[in-house]
Structure formats: structure tokens, C-alpha cells
Protein backbone atom coordinates (compact mmCIF):
# COMPACT_ATOMS: atom_id res chain seq x y z
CA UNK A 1 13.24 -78.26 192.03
CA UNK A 2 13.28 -75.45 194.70
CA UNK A 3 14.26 -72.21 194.02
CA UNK A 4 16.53 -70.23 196.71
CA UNK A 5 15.61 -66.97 197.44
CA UNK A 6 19.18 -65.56 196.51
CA UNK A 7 18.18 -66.76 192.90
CA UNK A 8 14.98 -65.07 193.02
CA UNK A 9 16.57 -61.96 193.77
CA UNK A 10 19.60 -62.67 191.15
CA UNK A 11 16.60 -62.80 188.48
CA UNK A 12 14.74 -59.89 189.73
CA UNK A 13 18.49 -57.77 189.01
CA UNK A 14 18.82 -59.23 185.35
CA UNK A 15 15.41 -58.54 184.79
CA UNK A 16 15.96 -54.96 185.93
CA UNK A 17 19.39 -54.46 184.04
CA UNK A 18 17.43 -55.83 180.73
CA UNK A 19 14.76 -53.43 180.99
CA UNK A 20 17.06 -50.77 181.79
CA UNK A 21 19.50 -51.66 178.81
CA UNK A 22 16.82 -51.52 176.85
CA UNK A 23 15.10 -48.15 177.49
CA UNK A 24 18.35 -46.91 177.53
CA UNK A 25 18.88 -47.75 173.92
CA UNK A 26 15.50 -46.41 173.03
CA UNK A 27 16.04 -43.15 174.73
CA UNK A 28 19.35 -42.70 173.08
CA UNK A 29 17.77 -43.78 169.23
CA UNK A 30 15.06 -40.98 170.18
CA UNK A 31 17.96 -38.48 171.24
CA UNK A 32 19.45 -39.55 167.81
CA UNK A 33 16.53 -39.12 165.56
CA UNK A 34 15.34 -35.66 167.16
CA UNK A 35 18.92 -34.29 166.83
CA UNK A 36 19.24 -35.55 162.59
CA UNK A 37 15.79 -33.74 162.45
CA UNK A 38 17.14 -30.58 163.45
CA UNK A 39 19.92 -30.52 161.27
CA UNK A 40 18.32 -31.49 158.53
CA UNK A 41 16.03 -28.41 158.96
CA UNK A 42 18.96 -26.00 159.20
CA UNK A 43 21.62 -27.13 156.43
CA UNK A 44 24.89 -25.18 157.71
């Protein structure tokens, strides 16, 4: 089996766009959680 170099490259992007979905998720769950803190310290 030989690999072309266009399908190295194609798994090098959805490799990137994983690990970018991912962080992105884990950024916004820490945005999340820090904004519920505050609130929860100051009941309106």
C-alpha cells in the first residue's frame, strides 16, 4: 500500500480540525463553569 502525499496532508488537516474541535469545546466548558461561579457568588 503506498500512501500519496495529498493523503498525508488530508490527514495532517483532520488531525488539526480534531484537535482544534476539541480545545474549542474545552475552552468554552471552562468559559461556562467560570461564568456559573460568578453568579452563584452574587445571587441577583
Amino acid at each position: 500500500m503506498s500512501i500519496d502525499p495529498g493523503q498525508i496532508i488530508a490527514l495532517k488537516w483532520v488531525a488539526i480540525v480534531a484537535v482544534g474541535m476539541v480545545a474549542a469545546g474545552a475552552i468554552e466548558q471552562l468559559l461556562i463553569n467560570r461564568l456559573n461561579r460568578r453568579r452563584r457568588e452574587r445571587p441577583e
